[in-house]
Protein backbone atom coordinates (compact mmCIF):
# COMPACT_ATOMS: atom_id res chain seq x y z
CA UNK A 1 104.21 96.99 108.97
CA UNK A 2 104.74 94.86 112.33
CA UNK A 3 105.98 91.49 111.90
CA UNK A 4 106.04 89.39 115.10
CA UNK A 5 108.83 88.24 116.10
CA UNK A 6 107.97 85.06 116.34
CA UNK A 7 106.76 85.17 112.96
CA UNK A 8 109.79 86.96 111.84
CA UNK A 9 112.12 84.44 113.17
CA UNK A 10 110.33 81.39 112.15
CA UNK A 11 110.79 82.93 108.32
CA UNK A 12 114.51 83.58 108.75
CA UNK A 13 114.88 79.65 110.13
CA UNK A 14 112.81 78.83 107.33
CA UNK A 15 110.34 77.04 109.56
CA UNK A 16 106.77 76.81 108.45
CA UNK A 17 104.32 79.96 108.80
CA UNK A 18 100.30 80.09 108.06
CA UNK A 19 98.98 83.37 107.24
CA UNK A 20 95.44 83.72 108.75
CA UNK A 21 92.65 86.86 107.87
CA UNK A 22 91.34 88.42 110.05
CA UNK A 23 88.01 89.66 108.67
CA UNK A 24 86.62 86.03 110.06
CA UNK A 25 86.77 87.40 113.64
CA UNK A 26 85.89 90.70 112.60
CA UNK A 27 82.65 90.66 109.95
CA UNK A 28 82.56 86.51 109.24
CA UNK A 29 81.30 85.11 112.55
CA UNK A 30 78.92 86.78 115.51
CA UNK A 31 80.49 87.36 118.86
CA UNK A 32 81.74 85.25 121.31
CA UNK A 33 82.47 82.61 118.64
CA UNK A 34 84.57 84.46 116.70
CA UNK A 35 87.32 85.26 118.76
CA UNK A 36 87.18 81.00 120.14
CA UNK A 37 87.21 80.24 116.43
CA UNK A 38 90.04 82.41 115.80
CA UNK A 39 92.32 81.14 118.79
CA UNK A 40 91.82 77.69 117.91
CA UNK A 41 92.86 77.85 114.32
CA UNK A 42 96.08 79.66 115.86
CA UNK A 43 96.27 76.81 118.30
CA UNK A 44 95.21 74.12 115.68
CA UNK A 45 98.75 75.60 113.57
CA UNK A 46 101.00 75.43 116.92
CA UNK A 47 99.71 71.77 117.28
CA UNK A 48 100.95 71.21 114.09
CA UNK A 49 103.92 72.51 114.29
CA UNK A 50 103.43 75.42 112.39
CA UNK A 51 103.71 79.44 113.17
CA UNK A 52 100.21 81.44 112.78
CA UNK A 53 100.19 84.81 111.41
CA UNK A 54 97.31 86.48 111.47
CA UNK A 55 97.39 89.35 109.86
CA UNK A 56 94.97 93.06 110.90
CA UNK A 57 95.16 96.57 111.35
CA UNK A 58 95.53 98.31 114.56
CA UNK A 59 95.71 102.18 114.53
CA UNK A 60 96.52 102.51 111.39
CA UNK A 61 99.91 100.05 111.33
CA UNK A 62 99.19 96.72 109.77
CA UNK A 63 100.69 93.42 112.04
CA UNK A 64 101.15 90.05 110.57
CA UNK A 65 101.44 87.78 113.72
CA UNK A 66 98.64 89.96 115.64
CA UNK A 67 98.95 89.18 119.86
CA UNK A 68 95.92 88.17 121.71
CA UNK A 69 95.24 91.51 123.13
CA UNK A 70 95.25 92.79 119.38
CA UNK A 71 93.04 90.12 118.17
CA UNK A 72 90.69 90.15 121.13
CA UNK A 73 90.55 93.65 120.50
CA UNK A 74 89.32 93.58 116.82
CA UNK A 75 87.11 90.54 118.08
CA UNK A 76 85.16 92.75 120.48
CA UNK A 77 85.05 96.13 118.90
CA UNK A 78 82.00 96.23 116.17
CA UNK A 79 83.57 99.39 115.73
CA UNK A 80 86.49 98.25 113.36
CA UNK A 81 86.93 98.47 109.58
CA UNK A 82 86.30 95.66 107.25
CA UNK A 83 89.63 96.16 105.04
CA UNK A 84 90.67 95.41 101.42
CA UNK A 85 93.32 96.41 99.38
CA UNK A 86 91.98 99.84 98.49
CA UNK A 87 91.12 100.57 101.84
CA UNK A 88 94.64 100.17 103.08
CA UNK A 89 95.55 103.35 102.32
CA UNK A 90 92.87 104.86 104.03
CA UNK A 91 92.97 102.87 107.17
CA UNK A 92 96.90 103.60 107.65
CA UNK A 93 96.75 107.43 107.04
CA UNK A 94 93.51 107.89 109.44
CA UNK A 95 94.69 105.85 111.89
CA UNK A 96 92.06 103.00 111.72
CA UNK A 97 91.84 99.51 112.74
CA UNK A 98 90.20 96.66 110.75
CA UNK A 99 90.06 93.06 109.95
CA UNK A 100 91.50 92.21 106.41
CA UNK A 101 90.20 90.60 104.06
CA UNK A 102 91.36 87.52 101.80
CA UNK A 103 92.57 89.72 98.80
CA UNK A 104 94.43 92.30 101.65
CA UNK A 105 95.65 89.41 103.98
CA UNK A 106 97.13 87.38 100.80
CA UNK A 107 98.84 91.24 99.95
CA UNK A 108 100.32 91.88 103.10
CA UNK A 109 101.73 87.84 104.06
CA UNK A 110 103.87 88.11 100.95
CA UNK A 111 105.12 91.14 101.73
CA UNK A 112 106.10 89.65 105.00
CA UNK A 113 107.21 86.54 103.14
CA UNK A 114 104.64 84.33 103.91
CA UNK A 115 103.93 81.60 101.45
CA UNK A 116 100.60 79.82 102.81
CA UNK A 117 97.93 81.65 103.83
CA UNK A 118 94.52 79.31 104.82
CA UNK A 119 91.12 81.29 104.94
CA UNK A 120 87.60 79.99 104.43
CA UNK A 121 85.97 80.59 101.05
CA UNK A 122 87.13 82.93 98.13
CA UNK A 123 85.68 85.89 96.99
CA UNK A 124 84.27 85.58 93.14
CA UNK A 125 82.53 87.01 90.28
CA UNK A 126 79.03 87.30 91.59
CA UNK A 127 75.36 86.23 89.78
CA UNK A 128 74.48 88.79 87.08
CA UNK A 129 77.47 90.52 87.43
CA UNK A 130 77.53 90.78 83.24
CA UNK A 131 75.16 93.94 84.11
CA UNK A 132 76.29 94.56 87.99
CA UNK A 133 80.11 94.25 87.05
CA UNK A 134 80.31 92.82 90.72
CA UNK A 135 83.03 91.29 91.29
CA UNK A 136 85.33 90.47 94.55
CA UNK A 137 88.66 92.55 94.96
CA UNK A 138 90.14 88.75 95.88
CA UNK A 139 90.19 87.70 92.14
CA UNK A 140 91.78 90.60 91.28
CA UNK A 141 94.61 90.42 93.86
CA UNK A 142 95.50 86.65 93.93
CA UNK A 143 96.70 87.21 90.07
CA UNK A 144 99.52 89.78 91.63
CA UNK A 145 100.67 88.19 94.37
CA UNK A 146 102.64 84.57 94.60
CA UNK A 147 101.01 83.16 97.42
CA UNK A 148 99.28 79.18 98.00
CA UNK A 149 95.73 80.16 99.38
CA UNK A 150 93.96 77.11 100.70
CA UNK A 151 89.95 77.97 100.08
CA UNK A 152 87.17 75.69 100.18
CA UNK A 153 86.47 77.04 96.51
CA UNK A 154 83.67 79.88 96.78
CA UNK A 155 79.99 80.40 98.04
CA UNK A 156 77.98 78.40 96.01
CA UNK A 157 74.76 81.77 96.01
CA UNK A 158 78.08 83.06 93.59
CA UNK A 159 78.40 82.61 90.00
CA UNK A 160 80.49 79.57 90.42
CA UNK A 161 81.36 79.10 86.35
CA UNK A 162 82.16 82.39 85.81
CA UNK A 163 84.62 82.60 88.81
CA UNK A 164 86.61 79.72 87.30
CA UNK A 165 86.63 81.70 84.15
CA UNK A 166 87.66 84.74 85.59
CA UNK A 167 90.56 82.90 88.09
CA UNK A 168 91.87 81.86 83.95
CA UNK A 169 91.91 85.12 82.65
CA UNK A 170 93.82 85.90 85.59
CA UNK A 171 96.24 83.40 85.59
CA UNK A 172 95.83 82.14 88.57
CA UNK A 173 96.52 78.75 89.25
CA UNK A 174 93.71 76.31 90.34
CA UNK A 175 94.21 73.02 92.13
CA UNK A 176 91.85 70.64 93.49
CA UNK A 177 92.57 68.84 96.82
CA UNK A 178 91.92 65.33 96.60
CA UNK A 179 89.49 66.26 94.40
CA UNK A 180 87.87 66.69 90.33
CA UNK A 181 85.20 69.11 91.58
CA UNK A 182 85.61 72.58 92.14
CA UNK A 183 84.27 72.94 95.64
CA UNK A 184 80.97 75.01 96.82
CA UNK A 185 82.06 76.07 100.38
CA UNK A 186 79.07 74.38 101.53
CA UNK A 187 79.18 71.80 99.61
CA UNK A 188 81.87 69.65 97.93
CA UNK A 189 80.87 69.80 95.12
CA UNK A 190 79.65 73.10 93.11
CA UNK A 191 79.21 71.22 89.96
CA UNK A 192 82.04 72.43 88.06
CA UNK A 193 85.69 70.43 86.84
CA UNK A 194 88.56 71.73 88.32
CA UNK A 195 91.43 72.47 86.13
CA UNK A 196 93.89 70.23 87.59
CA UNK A 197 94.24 67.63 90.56
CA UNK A 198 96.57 67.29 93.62
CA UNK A 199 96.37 64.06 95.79
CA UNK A 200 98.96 65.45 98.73
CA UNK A 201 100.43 68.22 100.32
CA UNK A 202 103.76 67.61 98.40
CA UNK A 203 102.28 67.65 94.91
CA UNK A 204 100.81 71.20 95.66
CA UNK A 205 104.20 72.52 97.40
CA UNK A 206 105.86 70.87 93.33
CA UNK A 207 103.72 73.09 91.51
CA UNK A 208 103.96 76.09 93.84
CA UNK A 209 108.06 75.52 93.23
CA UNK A 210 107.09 75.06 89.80
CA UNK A 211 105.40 78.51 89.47
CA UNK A 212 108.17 79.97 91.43
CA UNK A 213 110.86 79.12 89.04
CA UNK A 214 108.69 80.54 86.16
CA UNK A 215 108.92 83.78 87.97
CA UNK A 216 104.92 83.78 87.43
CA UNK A 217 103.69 86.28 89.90
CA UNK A 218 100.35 85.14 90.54
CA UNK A 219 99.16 83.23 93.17
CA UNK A 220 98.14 79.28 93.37
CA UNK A 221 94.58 78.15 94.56
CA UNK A 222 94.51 75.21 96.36
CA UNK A 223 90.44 74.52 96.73
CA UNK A 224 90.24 72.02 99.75
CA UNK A 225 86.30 70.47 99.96
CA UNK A 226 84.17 70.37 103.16
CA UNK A 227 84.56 67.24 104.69
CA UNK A 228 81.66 64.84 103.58
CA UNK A 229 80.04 64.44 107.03
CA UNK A 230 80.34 68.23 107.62
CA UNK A 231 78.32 69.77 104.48
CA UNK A 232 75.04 70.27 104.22
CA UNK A 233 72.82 68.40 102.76
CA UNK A 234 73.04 68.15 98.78
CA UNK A 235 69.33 68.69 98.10
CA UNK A 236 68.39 70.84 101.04
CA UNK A 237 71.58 73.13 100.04
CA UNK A 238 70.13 73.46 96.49
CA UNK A 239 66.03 73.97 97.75
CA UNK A 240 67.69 76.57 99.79
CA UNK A 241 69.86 78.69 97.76
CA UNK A 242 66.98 78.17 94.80
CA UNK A 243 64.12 79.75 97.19
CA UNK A 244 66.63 82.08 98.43
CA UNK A 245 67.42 83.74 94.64
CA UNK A 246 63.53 83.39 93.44
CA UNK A 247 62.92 85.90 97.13
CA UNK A 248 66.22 88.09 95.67
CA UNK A 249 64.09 88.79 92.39
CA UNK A 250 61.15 88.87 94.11
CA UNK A 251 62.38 91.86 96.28
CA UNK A 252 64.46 93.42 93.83
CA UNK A 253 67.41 92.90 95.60
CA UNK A 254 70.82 93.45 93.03
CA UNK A 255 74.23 94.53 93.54
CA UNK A 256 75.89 94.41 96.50
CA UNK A 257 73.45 93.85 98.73
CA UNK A 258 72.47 90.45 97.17
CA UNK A 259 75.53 88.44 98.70
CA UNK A 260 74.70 89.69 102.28
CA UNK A 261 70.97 88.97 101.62
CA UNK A 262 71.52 85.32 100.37
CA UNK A 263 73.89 83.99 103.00
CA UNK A 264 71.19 85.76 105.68
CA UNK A 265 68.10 83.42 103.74
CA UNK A 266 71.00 80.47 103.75
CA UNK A 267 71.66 80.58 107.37
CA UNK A 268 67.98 81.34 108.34
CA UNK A 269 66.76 78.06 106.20
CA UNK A 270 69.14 76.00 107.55
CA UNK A 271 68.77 77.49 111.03
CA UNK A 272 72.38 77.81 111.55
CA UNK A 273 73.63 74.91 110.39
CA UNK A 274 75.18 76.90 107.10
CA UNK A 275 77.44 78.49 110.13
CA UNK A 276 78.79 75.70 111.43
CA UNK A 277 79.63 74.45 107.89
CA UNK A 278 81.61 77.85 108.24
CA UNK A 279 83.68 76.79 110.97
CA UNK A 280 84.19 73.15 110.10
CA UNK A 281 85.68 74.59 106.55
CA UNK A 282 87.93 76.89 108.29
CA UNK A 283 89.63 74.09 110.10
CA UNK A 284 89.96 71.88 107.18
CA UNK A 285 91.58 74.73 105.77
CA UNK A 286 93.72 75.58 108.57
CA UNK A 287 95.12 71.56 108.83
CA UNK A 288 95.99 71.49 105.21
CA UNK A 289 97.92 74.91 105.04
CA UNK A 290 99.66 73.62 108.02
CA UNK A 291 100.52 70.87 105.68
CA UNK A 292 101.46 72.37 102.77
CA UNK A 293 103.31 74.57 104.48
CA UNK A 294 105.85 71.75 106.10
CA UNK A 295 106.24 70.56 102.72
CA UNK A 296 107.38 73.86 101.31
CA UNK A 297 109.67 74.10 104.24
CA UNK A 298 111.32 70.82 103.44
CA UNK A 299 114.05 70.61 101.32
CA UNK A 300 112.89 70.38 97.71
């Protein structure tokens, strides 16, 4: 592992550090835009006074803090790997580069002590997984590692109930920001109660303290909504994903091919609006990790 030195030294002066993924620039957004998107949430954390640490593979060495070469460079090449945590392995022994994913890029920021890590939605359980058993690696990983991820909760074409359920199982704590609803990434609301509430940047840096001194090692959820004026429409985003499912079961479409399939129909319907929904969730994301992550850098 690489760890910038700027990164490195901000952690040592206990200054505050975002961790960013990197699988946005490399599978989440279509070229040029995802490289612009990824330089401004780097520039969006310097404004704030914060460190960005995006985190990737490059020939098979994993950097948190990757330079601009390195992230133009998995930006441009269609080439590169989209990592998780089991591909790690893999990727470092072959030599490989690739854009990681949340459950990878939460991993490897607490290994490099990163606290706050901001990325766009979470992975989750996913519809009829009861017979598919699909399910993201990101659940899994968030209940091993101590980390705050900010998330605009998950997709809403997921099983939205039964990712709360599982996030329980696994311990993992869920707050809502400024918020009683359990957020749809495209929405603000994906019709489900949050567990508990959190009405500023200092309450959620209390209860990641709070976890700390437990010595729980798993990590806390902090599920920021879509600003209002930036989702889409309510009743167009539920005529869309509805028409989008009945084509799923028309075409037989299951497994792991469904997810891809449904955010295609979503994007497609709302001729492209659903992606810059995308965007305008990543920097909500991005301003409240920069946030939280003052207030964890304060003295408690």
């Amino acid at each position: 592992m690489t760890v910038a030195e700027e990164v490195r030294a901000a952690l040592t002066e206990h200054r505050p550090v975002v961790a960013l993924e990197s699988t946005i620039v490399t599978h989440g957004l279509p070229r040029p835009r995802n490289l612009a998107v990824a330089a401004e949430a780097e520039a969006q954390l310097r404004e704030a006074g914060v460190v960005p640490a995006t985190v990737g593979v490059v020939d098979g060495r994993v950097v948190v803090g990757l330079g601009a070469d390195q992230l133009e460079r998995l930006a441009t090449d269609p080439g590169v790997d989209k990592l998780s945590v089991r591909d790690l392995p893999v990727a470092l022994a072959r030599g490989a580069s690739g854009g990681t994913t949340v459950a990878a890029t939460a991993l490897l920021a607490h290994r490099a002590g990163v606290g706050v890590f901001a990325t766009g939605g979470l992975g989750g359980v996913h519809r009829g997984a009861s017979t598919t058993v699909d399910e993201s690696a990101d659940l899994v990983a968030l209940s091993g590692v101590p980390i705050l991820v900010v998330s605009a909760g998950v997709k809403s074409i997921l099983d939205v109930p039964a990712t709360l359920e599982r996030l329980e199982t696994l311990n993992v704590t869920v707050l809502g920001y400024r918020t009683d609803a359990f957020p749809g990434f495209y929405v603000r609301d994906a019709g489900v109660p949050v567990p508990a509430r959190v009405d500023d940047p200092e309450a959620a840096a209390a209860v990641v303290r709070a976890r700390d001194a437990l010595g729980l090692r798993a990590a806390v959820l902090l599920a920021n909504p879509v600003a209002a004026e930036a989702q889409l429409d309510v009743d167009e985003h539920r005529a869309v994903l509805d028409a989008a499912l009945a084509e799923a079961a028309d075409r037989g479409v299951v497994g792991h091919d469904t997810t891809p399939f449904l955010l295609e129909r979503v994007r497609e319907a709302t001729e492209g609006r659903s992606l810059e929904v995308n965007v305008a969730v990543y920097r909500g994301n991005v301003a409240l990790a920069a946030l939280v992550a003052h207030a964890l850098a304060a003295p408690a």
